[in-house]
Protein backbone atom coordinates (compact mmCIF):
# COMPACT_ATOMS: atom_id res chain seq x y z
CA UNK A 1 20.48 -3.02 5.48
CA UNK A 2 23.92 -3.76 5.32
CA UNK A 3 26.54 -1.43 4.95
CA UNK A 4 27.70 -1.61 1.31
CA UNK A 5 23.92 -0.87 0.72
CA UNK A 6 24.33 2.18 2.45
CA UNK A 7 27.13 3.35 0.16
CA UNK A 8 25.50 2.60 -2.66
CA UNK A 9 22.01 4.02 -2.05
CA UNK A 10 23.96 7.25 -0.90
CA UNK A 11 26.40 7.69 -3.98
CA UNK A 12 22.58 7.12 -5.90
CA UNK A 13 20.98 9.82 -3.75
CA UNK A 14 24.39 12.41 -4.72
CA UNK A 15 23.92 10.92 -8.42
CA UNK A 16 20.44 11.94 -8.78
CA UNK A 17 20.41 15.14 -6.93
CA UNK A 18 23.63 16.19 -9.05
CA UNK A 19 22.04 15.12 -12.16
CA UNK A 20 18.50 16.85 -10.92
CA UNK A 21 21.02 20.58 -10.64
CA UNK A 22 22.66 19.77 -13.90
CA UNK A 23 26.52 19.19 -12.23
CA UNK A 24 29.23 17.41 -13.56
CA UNK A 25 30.93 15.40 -10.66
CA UNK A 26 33.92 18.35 -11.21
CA UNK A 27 31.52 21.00 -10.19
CA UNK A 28 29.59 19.54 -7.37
CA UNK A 29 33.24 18.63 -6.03
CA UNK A 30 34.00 22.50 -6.45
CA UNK A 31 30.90 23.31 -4.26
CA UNK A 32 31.81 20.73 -1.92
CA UNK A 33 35.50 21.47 -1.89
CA UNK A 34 36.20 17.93 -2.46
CA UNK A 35 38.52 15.84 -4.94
CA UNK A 36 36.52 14.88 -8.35
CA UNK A 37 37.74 11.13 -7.87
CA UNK A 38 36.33 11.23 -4.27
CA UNK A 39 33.03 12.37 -5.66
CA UNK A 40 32.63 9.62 -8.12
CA UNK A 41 33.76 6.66 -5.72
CA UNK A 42 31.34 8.26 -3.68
CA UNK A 43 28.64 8.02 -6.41
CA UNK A 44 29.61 4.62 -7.19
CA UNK A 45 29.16 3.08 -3.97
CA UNK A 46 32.86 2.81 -2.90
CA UNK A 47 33.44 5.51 0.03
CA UNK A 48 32.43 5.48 3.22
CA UNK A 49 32.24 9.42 3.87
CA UNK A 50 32.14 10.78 7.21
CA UNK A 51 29.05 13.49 8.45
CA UNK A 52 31.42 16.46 8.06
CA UNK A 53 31.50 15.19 3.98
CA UNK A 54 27.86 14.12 3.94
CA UNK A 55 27.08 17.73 4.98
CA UNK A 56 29.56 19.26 2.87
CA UNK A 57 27.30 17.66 -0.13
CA UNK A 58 24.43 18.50 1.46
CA UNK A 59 25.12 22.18 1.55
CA UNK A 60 26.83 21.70 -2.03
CA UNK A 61 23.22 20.25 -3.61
CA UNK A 62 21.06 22.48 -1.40
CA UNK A 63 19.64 19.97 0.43
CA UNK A 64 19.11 18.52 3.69
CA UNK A 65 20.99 15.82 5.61
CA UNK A 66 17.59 14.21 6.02
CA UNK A 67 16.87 14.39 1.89
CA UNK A 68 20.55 12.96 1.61
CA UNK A 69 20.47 10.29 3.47
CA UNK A 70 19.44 6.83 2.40
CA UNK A 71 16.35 5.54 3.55
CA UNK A 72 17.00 2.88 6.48
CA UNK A 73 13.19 1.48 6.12
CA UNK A 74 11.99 -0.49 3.37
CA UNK A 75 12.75 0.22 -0.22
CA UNK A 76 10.05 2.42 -1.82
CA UNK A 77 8.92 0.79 -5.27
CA UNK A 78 6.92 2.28 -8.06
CA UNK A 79 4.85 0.25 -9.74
CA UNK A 80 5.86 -1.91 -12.44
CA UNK A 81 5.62 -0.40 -15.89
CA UNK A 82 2.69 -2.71 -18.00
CA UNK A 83 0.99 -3.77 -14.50
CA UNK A 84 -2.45 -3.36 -14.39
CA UNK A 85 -3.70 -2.28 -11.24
CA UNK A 86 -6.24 -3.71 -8.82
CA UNK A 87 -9.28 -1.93 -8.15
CA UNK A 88 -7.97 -1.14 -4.32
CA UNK A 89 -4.37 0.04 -5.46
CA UNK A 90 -4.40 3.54 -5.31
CA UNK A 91 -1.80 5.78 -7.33
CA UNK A 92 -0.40 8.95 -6.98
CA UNK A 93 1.88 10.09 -9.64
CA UNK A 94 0.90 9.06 -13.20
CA UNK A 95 4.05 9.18 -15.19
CA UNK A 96 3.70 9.44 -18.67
CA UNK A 97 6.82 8.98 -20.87
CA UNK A 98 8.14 7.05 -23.36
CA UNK A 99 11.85 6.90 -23.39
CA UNK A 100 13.15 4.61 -20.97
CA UNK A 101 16.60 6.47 -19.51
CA UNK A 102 14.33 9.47 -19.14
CA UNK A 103 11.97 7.03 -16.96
CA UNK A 104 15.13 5.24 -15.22
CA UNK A 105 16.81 8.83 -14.15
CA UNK A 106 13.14 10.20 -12.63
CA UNK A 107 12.39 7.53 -10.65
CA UNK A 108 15.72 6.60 -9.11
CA UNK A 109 15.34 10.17 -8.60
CA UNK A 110 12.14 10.01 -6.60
CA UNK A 111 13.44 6.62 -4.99
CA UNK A 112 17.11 8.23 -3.76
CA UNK A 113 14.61 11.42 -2.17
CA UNK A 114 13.14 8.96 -0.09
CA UNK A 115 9.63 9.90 -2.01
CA UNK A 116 7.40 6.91 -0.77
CA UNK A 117 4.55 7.92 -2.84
CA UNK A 118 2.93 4.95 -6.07
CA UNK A 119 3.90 5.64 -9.41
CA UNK A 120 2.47 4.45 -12.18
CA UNK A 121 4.33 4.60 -15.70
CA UNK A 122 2.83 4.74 -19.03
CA UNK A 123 4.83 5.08 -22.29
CA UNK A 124 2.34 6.77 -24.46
CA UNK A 125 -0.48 8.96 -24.71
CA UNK A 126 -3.40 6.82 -25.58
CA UNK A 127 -2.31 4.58 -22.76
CA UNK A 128 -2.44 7.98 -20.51
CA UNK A 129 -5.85 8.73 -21.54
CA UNK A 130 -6.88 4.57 -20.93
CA UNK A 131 -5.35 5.05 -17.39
CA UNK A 132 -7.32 8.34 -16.48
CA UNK A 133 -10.41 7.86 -17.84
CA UNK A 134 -10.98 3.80 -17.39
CA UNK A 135 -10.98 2.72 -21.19
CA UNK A 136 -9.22 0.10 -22.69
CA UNK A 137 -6.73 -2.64 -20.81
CA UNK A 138 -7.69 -0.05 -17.57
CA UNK A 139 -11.69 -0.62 -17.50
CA UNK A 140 -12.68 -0.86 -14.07
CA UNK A 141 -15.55 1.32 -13.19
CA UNK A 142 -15.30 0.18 -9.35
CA UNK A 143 -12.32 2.31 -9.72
CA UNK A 144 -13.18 6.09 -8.78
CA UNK A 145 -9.75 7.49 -7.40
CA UNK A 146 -7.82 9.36 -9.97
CA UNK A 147 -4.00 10.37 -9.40
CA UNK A 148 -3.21 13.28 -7.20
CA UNK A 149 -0.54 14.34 -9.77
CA UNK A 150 0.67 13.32 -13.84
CA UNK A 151 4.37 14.00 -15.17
CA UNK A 152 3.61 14.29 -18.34
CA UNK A 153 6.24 14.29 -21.19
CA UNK A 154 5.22 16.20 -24.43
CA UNK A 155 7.17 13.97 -27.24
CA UNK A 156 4.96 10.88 -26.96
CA UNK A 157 3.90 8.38 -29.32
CA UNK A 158 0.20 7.71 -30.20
CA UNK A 159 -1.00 10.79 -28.73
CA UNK A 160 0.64 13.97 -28.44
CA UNK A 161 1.28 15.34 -24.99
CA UNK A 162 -0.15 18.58 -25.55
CA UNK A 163 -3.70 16.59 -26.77
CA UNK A 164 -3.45 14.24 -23.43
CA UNK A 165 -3.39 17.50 -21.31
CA UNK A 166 -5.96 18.95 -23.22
CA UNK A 167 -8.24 16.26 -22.78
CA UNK A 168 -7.36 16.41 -19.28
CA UNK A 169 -8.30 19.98 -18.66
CA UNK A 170 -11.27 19.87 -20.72
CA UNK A 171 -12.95 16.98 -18.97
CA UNK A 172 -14.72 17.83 -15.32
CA UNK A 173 -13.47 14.16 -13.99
CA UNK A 174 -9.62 14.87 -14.31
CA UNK A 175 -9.04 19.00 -14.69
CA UNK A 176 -8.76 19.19 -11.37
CA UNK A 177 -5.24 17.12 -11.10
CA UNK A 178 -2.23 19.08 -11.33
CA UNK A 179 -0.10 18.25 -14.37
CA UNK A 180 3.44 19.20 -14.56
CA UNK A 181 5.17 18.80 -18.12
CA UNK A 182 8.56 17.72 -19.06
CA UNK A 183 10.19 19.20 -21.67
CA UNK A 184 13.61 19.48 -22.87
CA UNK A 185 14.16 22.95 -23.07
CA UNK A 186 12.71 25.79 -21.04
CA UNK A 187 12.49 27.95 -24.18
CA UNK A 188 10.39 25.65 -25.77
CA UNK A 189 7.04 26.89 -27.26
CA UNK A 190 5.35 24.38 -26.02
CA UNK A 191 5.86 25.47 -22.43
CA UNK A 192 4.02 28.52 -23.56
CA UNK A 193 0.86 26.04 -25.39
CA UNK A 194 1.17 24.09 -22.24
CA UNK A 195 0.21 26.93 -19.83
CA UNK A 196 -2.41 28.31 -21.95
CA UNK A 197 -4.14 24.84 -21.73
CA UNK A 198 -3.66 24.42 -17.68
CA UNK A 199 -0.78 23.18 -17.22
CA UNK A 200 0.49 24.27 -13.78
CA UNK A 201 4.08 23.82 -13.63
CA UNK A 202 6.90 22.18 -15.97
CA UNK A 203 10.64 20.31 -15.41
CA UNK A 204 12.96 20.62 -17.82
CA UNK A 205 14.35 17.38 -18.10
CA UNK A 206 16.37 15.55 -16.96
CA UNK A 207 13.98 15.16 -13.61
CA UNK A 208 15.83 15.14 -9.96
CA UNK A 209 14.29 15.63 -6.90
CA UNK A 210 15.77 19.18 -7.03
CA UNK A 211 13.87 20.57 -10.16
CA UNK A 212 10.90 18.44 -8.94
CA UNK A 213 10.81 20.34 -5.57
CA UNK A 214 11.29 23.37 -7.20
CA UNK A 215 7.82 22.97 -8.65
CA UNK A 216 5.84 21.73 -5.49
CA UNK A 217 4.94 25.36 -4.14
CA UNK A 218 3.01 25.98 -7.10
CA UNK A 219 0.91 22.95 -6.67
CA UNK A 220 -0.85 23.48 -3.96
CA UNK A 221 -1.43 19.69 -3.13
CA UNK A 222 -2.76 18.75 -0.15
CA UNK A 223 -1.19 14.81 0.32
CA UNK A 224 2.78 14.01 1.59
CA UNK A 225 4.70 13.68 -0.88
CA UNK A 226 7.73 12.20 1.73
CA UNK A 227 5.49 9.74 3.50
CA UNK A 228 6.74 8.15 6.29
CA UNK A 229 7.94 4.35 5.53
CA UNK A 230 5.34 2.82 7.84
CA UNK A 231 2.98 4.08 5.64
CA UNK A 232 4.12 3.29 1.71
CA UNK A 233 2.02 0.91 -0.05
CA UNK A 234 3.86 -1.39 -1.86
């Protein structure tokens, strides 16, 4: 990896874990005690920073210099939205949302954290249900493994997200999974349907590895969600 990749998948990493606390580049320079300009050259790939700086941030968007830090391995992928998967490819996350900044802002998100884990993205709610329980484009009954998590957005098309969850939790082959809803408000009263249906957790939105973290206590999952690079499946 060259250098000016280095920049750039660093400013991404600040980017996304600023977005993920809900800072303007003025405030995370306040926390950092660094000029605003600095900040966004930093963010856009154009400053080499030294470690005193990259700790600086890291202390700023309470994280680690490890979480910082651009992965020097291969690049971690999620799988391409549409794909249908072979009966073999496991996945981990299903991400179910519809609007596509929303999708672009979560997964460079996950990608900038260093999260090496499959994704899978579906834009609507029927699709959701195809994907979990093997119907339509996604029949393939060899297939048994189920995702170990779904990000589920609640405004979706086709089927509502608070129908795709109940489905979930009412069916013996899936209410097992932890599902963690996105939602655009924390006052919501949804949030409120949500938990009374099983829903474990919830992000108000926009997602950064942050807020995502923030929500990985009450999980209780068992698999790495930071795997090591030698072992990503892309």
């Amino acid at each position: 990896m060259g250098a000016s990749d280095i920049t750039s998948r660093f400013g991404a990493s600040v980017r996304s874990l600023r977005f993920g606390l809900g800072l303007s580049q003025e405030a995370l320079a306040k926390r950092a005690n660094l000029h605003r300009t600095y900040i966004a050259g930093i963010e856009g790939g154009m400053r080499n920073v030294t470690l005193k700086t990259v700790e600086k941030l890291a202390q700023a968007l309470k994280v680690s210099t490890a979480v910082l830090l651009p992965q020097t391995g291969p690049p971690w992928a999620d799988q391409p939205t549409g794909d249908r998967l072979s009966a073999d490819e496991l996945v981990d996350i299903l991400f179910v949302e519809d609007e596509a900044d929303d999708v672009q802002l979560t997964t460079q998100a996950l990608k900038s954290a260093k999260m090496m884990n499959r994704i899978h993205v579906v834009r609507d709610g029927a699709a959701a249900l195809d994907f979990l329980f093997r119907t339509g484009e996604y029949i393939q009954p060899e297939r048994s493994n189920r995702p170990k998590m779904i990000l589920l957005d609640l405004n979706l098309p086709k089927v509502s997200g608070l129908e795709v969850l109940q489905r979930i939790k009412a069916d013996p082959r899936t209410r097992s999974i932890p599902v963690v809803v996105l939602t655009a408000s924390k006052h919501d009263r949804d949030i409120a349907i949500s938990k009374r249906l099983g829903a474990e957790a919830y992000i108000v939105k926009p997602v950064g590895f942050q807020n995502f973290s923030e929500v990985i206590p009450q999980l209780s999952l068992r698999w790495a969600l930071l795997r090591p690079a030698t072992r990503a499946t892309i």
